[in-house]
Structures are given as C-alpha cells and as structure tokens.
Protein backbone atom coordinates (compact mmCIF):
# COMPACT_ATOMS: atom_id res chain seq x y z
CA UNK A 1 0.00 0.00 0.00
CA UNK A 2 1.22 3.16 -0.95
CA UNK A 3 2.03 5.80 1.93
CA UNK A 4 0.85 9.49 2.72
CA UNK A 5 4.00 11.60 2.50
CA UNK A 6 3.95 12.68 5.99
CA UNK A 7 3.79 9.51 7.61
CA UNK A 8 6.92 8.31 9.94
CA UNK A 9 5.61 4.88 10.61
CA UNK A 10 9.10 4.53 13.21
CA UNK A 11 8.87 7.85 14.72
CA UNK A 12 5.37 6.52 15.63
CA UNK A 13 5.98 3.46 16.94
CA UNK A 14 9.16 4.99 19.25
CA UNK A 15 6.68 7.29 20.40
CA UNK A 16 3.60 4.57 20.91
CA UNK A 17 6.01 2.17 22.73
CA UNK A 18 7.67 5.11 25.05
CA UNK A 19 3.95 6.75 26.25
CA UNK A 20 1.87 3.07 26.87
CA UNK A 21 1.15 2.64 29.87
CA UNK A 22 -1.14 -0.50 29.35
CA UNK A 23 -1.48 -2.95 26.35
CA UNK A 24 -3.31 -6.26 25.65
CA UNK A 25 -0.88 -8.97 26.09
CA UNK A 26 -1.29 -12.45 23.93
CA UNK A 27 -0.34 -15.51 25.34
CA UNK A 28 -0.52 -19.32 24.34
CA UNK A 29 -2.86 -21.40 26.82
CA UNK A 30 -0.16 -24.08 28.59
CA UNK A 31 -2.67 -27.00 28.10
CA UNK A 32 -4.99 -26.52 24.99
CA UNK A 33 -2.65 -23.89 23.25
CA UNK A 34 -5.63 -21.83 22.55
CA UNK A 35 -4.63 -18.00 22.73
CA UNK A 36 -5.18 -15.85 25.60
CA UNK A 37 -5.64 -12.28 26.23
CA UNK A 38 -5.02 -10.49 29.27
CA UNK A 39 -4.69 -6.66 30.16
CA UNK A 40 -1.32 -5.66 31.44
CA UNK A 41 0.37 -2.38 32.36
CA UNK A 42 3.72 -1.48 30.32
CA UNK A 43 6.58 0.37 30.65
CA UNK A 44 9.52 1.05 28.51
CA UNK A 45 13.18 -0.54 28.62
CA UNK A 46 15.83 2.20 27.55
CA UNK A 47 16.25 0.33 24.00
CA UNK A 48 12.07 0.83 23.99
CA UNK A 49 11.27 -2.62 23.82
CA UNK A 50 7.90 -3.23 26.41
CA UNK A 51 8.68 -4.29 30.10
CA UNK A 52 5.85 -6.19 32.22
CA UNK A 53 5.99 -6.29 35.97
CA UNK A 54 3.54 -10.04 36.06
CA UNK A 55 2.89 -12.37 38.82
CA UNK A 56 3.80 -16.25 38.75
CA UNK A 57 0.10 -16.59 39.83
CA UNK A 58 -1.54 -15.00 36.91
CA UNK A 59 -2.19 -17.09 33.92
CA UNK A 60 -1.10 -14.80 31.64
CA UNK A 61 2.55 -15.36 33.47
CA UNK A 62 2.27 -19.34 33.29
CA UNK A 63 1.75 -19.56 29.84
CA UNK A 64 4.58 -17.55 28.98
CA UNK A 65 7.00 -19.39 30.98
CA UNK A 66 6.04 -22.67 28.87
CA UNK A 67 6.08 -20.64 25.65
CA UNK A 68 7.70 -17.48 25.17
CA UNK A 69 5.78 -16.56 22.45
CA UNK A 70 3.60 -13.42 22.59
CA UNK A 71 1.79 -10.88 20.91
CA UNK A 72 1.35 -6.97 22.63
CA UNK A 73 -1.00 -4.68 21.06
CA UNK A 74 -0.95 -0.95 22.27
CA UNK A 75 -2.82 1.99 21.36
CA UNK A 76 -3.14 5.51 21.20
CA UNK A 77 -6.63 5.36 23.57
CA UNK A 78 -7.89 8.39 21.80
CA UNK A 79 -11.45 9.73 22.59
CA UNK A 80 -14.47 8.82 20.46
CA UNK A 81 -14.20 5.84 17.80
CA UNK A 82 -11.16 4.03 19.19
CA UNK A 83 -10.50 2.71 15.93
CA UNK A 84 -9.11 6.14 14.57
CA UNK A 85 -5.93 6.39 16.53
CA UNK A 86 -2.73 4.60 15.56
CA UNK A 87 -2.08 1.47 17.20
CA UNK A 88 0.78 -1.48 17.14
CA UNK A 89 0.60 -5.14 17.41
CA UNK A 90 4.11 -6.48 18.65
CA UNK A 91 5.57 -10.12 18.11
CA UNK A 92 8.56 -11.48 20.29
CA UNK A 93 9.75 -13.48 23.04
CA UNK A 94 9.11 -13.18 26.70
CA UNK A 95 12.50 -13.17 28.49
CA UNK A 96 12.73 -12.54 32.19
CA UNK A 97 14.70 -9.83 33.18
CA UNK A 98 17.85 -10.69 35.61
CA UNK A 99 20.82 -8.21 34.38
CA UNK A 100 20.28 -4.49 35.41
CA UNK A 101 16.80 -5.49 37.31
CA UNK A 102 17.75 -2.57 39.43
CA UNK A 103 17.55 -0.02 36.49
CA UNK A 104 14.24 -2.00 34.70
CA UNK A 105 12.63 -1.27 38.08
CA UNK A 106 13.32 1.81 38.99
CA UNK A 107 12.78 2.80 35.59
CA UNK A 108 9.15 0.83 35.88
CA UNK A 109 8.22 2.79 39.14
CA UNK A 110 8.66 6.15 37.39
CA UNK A 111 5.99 5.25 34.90
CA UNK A 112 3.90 3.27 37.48
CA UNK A 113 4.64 4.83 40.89
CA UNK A 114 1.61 3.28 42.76
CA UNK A 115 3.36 -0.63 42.07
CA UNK A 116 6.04 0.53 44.97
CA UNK A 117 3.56 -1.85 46.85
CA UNK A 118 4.12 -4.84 45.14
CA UNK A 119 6.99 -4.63 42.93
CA UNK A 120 9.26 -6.49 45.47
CA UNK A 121 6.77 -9.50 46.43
CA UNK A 122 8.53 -12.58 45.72
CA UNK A 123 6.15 -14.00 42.97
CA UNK A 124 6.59 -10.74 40.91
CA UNK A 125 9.18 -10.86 38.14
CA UNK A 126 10.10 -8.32 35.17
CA UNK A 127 9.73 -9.25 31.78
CA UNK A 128 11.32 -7.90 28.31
CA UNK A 129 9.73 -8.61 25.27
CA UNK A 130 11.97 -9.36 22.73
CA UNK A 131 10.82 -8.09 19.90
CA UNK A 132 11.10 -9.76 16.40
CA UNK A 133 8.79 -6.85 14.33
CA UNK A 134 5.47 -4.88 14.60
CA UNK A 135 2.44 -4.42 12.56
CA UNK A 136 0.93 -0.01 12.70
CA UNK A 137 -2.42 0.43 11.88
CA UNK A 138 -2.38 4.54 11.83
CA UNK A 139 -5.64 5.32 9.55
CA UNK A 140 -5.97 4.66 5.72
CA UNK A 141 -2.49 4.46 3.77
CA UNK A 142 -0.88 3.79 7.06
CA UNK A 143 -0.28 0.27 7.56
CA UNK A 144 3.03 -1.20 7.72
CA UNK A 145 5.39 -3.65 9.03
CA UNK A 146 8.50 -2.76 10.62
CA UNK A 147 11.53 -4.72 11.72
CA UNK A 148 12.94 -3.89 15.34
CA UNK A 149 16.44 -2.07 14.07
CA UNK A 150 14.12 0.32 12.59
CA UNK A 151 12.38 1.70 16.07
CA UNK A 152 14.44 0.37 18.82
CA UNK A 153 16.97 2.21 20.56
CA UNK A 154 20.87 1.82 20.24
CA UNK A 155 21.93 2.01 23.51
CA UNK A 156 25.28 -0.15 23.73
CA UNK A 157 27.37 2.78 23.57
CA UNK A 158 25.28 5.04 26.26
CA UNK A 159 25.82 3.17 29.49
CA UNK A 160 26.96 6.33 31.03
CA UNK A 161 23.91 7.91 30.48
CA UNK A 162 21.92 5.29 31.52
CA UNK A 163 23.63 5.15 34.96
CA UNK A 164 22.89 8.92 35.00
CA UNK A 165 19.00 8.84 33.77
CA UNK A 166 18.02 8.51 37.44
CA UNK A 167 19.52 10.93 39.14
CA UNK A 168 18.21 13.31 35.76
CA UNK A 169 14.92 12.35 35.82
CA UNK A 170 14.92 13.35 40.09
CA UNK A 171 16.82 16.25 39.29
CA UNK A 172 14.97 17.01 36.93
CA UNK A 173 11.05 16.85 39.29
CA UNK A 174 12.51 18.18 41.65
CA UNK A 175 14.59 21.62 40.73
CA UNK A 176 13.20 21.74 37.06
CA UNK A 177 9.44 21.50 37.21
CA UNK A 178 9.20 24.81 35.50
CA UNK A 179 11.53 23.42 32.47
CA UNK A 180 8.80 20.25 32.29
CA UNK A 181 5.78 22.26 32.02
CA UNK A 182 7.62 24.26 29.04
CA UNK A 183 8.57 21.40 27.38
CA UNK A 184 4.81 19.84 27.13
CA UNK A 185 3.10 23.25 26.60
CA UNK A 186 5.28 25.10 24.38
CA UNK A 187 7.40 22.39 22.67
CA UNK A 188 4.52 19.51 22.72
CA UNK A 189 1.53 21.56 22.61
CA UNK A 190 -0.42 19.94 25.50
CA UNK A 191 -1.79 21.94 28.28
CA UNK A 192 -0.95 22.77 31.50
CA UNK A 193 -0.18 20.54 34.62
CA UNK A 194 2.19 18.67 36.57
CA UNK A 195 4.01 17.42 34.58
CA UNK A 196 7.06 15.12 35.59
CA UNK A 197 9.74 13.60 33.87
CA UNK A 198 9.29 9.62 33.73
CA UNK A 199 12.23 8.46 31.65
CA UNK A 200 15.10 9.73 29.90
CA UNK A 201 16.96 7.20 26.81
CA UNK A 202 19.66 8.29 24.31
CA UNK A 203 16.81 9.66 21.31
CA UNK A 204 14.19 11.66 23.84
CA UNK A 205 12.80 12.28 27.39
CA UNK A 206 9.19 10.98 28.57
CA UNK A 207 7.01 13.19 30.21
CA UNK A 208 3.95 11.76 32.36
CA UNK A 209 1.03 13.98 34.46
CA UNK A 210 -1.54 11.47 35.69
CA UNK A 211 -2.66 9.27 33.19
CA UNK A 212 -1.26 11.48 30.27
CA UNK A 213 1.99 10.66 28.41
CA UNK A 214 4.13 12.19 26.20
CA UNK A 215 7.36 12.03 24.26
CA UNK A 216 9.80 14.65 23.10
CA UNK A 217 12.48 13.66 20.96
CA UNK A 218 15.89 14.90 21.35
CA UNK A 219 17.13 16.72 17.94
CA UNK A 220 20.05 14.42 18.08
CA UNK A 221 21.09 11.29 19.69
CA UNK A 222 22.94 11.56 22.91
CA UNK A 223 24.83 9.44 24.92
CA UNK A 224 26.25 10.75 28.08
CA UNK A 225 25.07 12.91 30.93
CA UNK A 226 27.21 16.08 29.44
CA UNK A 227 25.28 15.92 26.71
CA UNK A 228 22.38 15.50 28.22
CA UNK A 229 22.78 18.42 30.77
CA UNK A 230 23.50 20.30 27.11
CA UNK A 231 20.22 19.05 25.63
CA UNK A 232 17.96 19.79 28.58
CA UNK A 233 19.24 23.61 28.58
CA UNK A 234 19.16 23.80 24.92
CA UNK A 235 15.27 22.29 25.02
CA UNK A 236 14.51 24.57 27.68
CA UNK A 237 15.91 27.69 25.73
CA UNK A 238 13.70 26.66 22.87
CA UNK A 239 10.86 26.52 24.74
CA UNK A 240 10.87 29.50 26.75
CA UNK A 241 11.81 31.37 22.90
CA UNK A 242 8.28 30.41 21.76
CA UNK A 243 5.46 32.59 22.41
C-alpha cells in the first residue's frame, strides 16, 4: 500500500512504545494452546522494547513461561471511535529480566509509581519482550510492518547515560518542574499541569502527568550525561523562545 507523505511509521511506533502505559498482552494457553488475552500495564526498557511487571500466579505469566511466544497490542486510547488512533501489534519473546533489574525497576516505578507496593513480592518478576517486528495500523495508507532495528533504541554505547538517567529524571522533578511544564506546553503543545519527567533514553525524554503521556524527541542522539545536561538547557531555551 502506498504511503501518505507525511507519515513516519518509526517515529510513531518509538513514540507509541515510550507513552503506553497499558497494552493487551497475547499468550498461548499451557494446556490446549488456545490463545489468551489479558490486560497488562507497560513500561519502557531504555532500548524501547515493552517491560511487564507479572505475577507467577496469573495465567497470563504461566503460559509464557512454557512458551515465550507473545503478541502486545498498544494503542493511542484516543477519545471517540477508538478505531481512529494509531495502534501497534508487537511479536517477540518473553525473556525474564535478571541483568540491570535494578535499572528495569526503577525505571518501571517512574511510569507506574503506585506498584512501589508490590513490585518487590517474591512472585513478581520483570519481563522484556523481545521483539522480532510490529504491525501499525495509523488510519488509511498507514499500515506497515517494521523490523525492530528500525524503532528500537541503540543504547550499547550510552551506558553512562543510563547510569545517569536517574539521578536526571529526580533532578529534573525536583529543581526543574518549570523546564517540564515548558517542554509539554510550548514544545509539545499539551496543556498545562504537573508534569514530571518519567524516563530519559539516548533519542528523547518521557514526560507523564496522571494518566497522560508524552514524548519529546531529542534533535540528536545523545549518549552521556554532558550531553544531556546540554540538551535539557538547549530544550529549555527553545521553549521559553516560543510565544
């Protein structure tokens, strides 16, 4: 199918797997192999790929331990006809999570703060999905397949920043709400609130007030917390620039 011109099917999926906060996760059944759908919340390893926080109790978590296998669809939840906004279906393998746990789940509690609760009980794990492509349904002309290279995020040569990104992103709520709020209003064009930063990766910082996400890319890639520092002034600059 031939494409509208303005349509960045990977720019939208970056920006669909960094905001979801819940998906529909797609497991196979452990005795019938029958498929199974369960609602799941979602956060965002710093390559992008989805990260569940799942329970050895739930079904959901059974099946993939027997079979890896799984299917995540997440959308846009706009109002009205949900069918209008732009949604994904990811494929991949479920892989529990045992190097850099401590990063996953802080990383997890920034987008899901209220799990504090739980996120330690012993029958909770973290999950990665591997992913092995996607399928976007964004409206008529916009359907395409994408392989992971083309939306995930290189991050083998940005470990320094990623040891940084938590001390940013508290840095950040705590002496920089005022650069936040300019970044969604006047860069991203969404309205007032408190807004908080919820995650910060080598292409773009995630922003987060109650249930609302959103994503601002970073003009460039970055890979360190110098550069970062750089970015953040340079994005707040912008911002306060606009009128």
């Amino acid at each position: 199918m031939q494409l509208t011109p303005d349509f960045e099917p990977a720019k939208m999926v970056k920006s669909l797997l960094r905001r979801s906060r819940q998906g529909a996760l797609a497991t196979l059944m452990v005795a019938s192999g029958d498929p199974y759908c369960s609602l799941v919340n979602v956060a965002s390893h710093p390559d992008g790929s989805p990260v569940l926080l799942i329970s050895r109790l739930a079904i959901h978590t059974g099946n993939l331990l027997a079979d890896a296998r799984v299917s995540l669809m997440l959308d846009e939840r706009v109002e009205g006809d949900p069918l209008e906004g732009a949604r994904i279906m990811l494929s991949g393998h479920a892989e529990e999570i045992t190097d850099d746990r401590d990063m996953v789940r802080q990383r997890y509690l920034n987008a899901h703060p209220t799990a504090d609760v739980f996120v330690d009980f012993k029958d909770f794990s973290f999950f990665k999905i591997r992913l092995s492509g996607t399928h976007l349904v964004a409206g008529f002309g916009r359907i395409i397949d994408l392989e992971p290279a083309q939306f995930l995020t290189e991050i083998s040569d940005a470990r320094a920043l990623l040891e940084a990104e938590q001390s940013a992103v508290e840095h950040m709520n705590t002496d920089h709400q005022e650069a936040l709020g300019l970044y969604a209003t006047r860069l991203l064009g969404a309205g007032p609130a408190d807004w908080r930063c919820s995650g910060i990766d080598p292409d773009g910082i995630d922003l987060q007030a109650g249930s609302t996400t959103l994503r601002l890319d970073f003009p460039e890639r970055i890979t360190g917390p110098g550069e970062l520092r750089k970015m953040l002034v340079r994005l707040a600059e912008q911002a306060r620039a606009q009128t």
